[in-house]
Protein backbone atom coordinates (compact mmCIF):
# COMPACT_ATOMS: atom_id res chain seq x y z
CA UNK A 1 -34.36 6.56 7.46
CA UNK A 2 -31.10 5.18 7.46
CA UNK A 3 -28.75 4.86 4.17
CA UNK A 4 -26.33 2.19 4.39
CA UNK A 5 -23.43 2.39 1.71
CA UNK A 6 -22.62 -0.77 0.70
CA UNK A 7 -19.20 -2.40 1.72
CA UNK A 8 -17.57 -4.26 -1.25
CA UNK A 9 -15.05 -7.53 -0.69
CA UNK A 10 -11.99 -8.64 -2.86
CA UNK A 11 -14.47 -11.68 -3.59
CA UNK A 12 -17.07 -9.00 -5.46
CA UNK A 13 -14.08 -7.32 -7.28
CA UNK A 14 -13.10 -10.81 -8.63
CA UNK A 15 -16.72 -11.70 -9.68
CA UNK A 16 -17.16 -8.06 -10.85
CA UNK A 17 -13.91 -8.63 -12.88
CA UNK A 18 -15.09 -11.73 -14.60
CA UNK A 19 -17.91 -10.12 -16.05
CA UNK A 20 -17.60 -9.76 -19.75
CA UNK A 21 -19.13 -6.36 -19.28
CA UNK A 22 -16.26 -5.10 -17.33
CA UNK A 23 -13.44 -6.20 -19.79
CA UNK A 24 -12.62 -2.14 -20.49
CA UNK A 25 -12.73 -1.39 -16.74
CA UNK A 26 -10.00 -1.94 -13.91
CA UNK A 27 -11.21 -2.22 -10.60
CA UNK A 28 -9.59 -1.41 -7.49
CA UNK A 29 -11.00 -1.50 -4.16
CA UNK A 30 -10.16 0.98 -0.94
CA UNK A 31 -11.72 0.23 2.42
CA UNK A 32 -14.49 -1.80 1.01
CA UNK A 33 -15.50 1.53 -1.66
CA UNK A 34 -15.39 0.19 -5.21
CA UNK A 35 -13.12 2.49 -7.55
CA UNK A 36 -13.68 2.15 -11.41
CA UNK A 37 -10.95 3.03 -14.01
CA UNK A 38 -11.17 2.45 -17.74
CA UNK A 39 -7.73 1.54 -19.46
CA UNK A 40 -4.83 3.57 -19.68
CA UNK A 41 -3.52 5.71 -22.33
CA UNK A 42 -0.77 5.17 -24.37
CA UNK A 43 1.64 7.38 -22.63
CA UNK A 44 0.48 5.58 -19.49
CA UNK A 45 1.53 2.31 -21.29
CA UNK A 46 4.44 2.98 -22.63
CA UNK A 47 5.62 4.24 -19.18
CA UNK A 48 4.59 1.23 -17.55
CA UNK A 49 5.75 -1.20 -20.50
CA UNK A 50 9.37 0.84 -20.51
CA UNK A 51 9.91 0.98 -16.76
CA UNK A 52 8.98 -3.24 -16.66
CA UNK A 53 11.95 -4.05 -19.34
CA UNK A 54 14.32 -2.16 -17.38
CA UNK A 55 13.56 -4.31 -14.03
CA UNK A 56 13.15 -7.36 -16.18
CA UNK A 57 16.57 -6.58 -17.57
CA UNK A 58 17.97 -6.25 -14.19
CA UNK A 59 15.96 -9.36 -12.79
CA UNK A 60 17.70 -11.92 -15.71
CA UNK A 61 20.97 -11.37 -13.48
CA UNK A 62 19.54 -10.99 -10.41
CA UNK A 63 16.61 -13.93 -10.30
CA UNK A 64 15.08 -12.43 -6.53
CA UNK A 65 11.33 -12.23 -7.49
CA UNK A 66 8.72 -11.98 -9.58
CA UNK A 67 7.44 -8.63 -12.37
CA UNK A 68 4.22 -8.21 -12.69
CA UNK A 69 1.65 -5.48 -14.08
CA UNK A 70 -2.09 -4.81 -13.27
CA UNK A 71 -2.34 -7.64 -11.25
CA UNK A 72 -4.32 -7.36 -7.95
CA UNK A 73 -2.89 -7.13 -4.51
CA UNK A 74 -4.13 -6.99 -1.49
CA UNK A 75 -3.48 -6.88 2.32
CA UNK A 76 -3.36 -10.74 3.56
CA UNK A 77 -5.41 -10.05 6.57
CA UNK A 78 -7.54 -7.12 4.58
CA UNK A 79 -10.58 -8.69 2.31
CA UNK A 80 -12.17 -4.89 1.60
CA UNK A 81 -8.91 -3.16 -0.10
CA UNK A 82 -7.41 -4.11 -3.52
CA UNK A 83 -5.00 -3.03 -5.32
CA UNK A 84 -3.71 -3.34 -8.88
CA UNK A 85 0.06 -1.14 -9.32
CA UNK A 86 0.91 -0.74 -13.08
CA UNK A 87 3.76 -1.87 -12.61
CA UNK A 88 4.63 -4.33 -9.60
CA UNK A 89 7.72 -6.46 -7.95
CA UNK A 90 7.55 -8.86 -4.96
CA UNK A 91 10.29 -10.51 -3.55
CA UNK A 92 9.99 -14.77 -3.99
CA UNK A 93 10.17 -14.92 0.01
CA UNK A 94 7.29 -12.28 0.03
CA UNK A 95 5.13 -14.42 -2.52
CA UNK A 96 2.06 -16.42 -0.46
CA UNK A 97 2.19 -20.23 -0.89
CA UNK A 98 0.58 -21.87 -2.43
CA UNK A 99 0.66 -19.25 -4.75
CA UNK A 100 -2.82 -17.33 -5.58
CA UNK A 101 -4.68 -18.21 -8.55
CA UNK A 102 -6.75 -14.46 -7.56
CA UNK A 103 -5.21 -11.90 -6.61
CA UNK A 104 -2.21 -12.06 -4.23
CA UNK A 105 -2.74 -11.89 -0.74
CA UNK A 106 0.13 -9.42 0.06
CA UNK A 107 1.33 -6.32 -1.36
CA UNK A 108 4.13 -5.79 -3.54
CA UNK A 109 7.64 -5.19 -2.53
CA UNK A 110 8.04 -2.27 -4.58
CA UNK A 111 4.32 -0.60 -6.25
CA UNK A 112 4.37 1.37 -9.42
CA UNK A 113 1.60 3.94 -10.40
CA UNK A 114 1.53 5.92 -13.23
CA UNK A 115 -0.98 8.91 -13.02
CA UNK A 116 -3.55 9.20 -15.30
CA UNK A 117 -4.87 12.51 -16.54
CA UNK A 118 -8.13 12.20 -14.22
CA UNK A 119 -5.65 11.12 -10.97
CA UNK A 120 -5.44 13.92 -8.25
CA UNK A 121 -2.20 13.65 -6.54
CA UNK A 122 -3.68 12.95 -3.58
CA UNK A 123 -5.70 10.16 -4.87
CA UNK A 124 -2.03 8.72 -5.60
CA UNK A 125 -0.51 9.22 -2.59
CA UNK A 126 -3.72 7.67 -0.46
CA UNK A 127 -2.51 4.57 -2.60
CA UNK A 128 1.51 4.98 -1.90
CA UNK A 129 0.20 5.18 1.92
CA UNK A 130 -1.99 2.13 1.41
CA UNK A 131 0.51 -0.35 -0.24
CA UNK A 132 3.39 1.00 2.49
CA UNK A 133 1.22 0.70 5.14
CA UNK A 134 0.77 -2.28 4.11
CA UNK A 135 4.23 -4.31 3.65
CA UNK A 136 5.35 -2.58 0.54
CA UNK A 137 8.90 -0.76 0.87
CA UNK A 138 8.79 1.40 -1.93
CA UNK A 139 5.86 2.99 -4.11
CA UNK A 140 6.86 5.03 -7.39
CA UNK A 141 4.51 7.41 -8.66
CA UNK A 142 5.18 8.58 -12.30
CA UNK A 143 3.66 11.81 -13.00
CA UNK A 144 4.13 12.20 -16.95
CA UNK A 145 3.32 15.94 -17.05
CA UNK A 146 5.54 16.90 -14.89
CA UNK A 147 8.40 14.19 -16.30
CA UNK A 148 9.77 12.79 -13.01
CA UNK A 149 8.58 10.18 -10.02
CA UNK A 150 7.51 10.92 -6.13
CA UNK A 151 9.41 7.66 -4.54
CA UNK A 152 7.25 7.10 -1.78
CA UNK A 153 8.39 5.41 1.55
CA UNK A 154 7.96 4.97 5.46
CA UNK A 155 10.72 5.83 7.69
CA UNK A 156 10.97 4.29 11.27
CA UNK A 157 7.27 2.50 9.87
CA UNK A 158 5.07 5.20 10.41
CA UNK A 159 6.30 8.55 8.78
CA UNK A 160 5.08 9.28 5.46
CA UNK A 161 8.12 10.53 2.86
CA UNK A 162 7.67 11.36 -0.17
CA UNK A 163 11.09 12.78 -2.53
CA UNK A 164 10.45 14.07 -6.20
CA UNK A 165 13.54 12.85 -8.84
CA UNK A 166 13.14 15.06 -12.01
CA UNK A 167 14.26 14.06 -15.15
CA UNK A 168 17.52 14.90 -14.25
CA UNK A 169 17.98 12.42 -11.29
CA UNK A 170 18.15 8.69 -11.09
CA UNK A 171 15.61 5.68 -9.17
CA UNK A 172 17.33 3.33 -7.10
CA UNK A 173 16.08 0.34 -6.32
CA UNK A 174 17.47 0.54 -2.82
CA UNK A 175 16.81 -2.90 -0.72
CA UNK A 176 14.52 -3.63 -2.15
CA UNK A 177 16.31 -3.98 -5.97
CA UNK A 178 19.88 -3.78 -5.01
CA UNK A 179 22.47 -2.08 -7.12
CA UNK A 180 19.49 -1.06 -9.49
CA UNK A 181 19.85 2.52 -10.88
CA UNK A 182 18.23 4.48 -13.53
CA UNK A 183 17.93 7.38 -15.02
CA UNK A 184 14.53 8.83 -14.99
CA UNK A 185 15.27 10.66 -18.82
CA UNK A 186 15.56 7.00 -19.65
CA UNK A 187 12.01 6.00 -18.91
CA UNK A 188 10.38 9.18 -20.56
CA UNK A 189 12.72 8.98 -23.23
CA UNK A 190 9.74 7.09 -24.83
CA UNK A 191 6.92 9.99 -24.80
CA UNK A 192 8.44 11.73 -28.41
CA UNK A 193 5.64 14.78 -28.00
């Protein structure tokens, strides 16, 4: 006998995320395998929420995009992966028109994951690959327990880098938010232990 697994599309994660019954679930999608999350934590939350009014602060003198959060994204030409960053930006010559009423046909210009508890590292850096791969050009990943960020990117477009900033060090935005520096003590500065 032969066991097909079943391939899941963007268009089932949109149903799937219509559902009443789903409204305490996020649902991402990798290579057509559905992954289920339930909602953050409050640490997770108030990383995310922080690290947005910091970019939105920057982004009221510099108007070059849009800030979003949980949003899905996915790879134009890709309907079996799908994305949702915690925290996202994408640049307005990077946004799909007419825009999406879904989820948006591209990936974000810089992606923004904070790990949960239950998040392997690895299960966080399949998803840097993913979004870089696939026309992002920079992915943070916030680890809260160890209070600092991997900043993810591709060099020459195919090697993998990954560079840990501590709590000591600072994120730059580089191209992709220029002149955009902060302190990673800043963002944590709101877990009080």
């Amino acid at each position: 006998m032969i066991i097909e697994k079943q391939l899941f599309t963007i268009d089932d994660v949109w149903e799937m995320a219509q559902d009443p019954d789903n409204e305490h679930v996020f649902l991402e999608l990798i290579d057509g395998e559905l992954v289920t999350m339930t909602r953050p934590s409050r640490p997770h939350g108030l990383l995310a929420s922080n690290l947005s009014g910091y970019i939105w602060q920057y982004l009221q003198s510099n108007d070059i995009g849009e800030l979003t959060g949980e949003i899905g994204f996915h790879p134009a030409r890709n309907r079996y992966t799908v994305l949702g960053p915690d925290v996202a930006f994408i640049r307005y010559e990077n946004l799909p028109q007419p825009p999406s009423k879904r989820f948006i046909p591209a990936m974000p210009d810089l992606a923004v994951e904070v790990l949960s508890p239950s998040e392997t590292f690895s299960a966080a850096r399949r998803k840097a690959e993913i979004y870089l791969l696939n026309g992002s050009a920079l992915v943070w990943l916030f680890q809260p327990e160890r209070r600092g960020v991997e900043v993810c990117r591709l060099i020459d477009g195919t090697e993998f880098q990954i560079e840990f900033v501590d709590s000591d060090g600072s994120l730059s935005g580089e191209d992709v938010l220029p002149g955009f520096e902060l302190e990673v003590s800043k963002i944590f500065a709101v877990l009080r232990d």
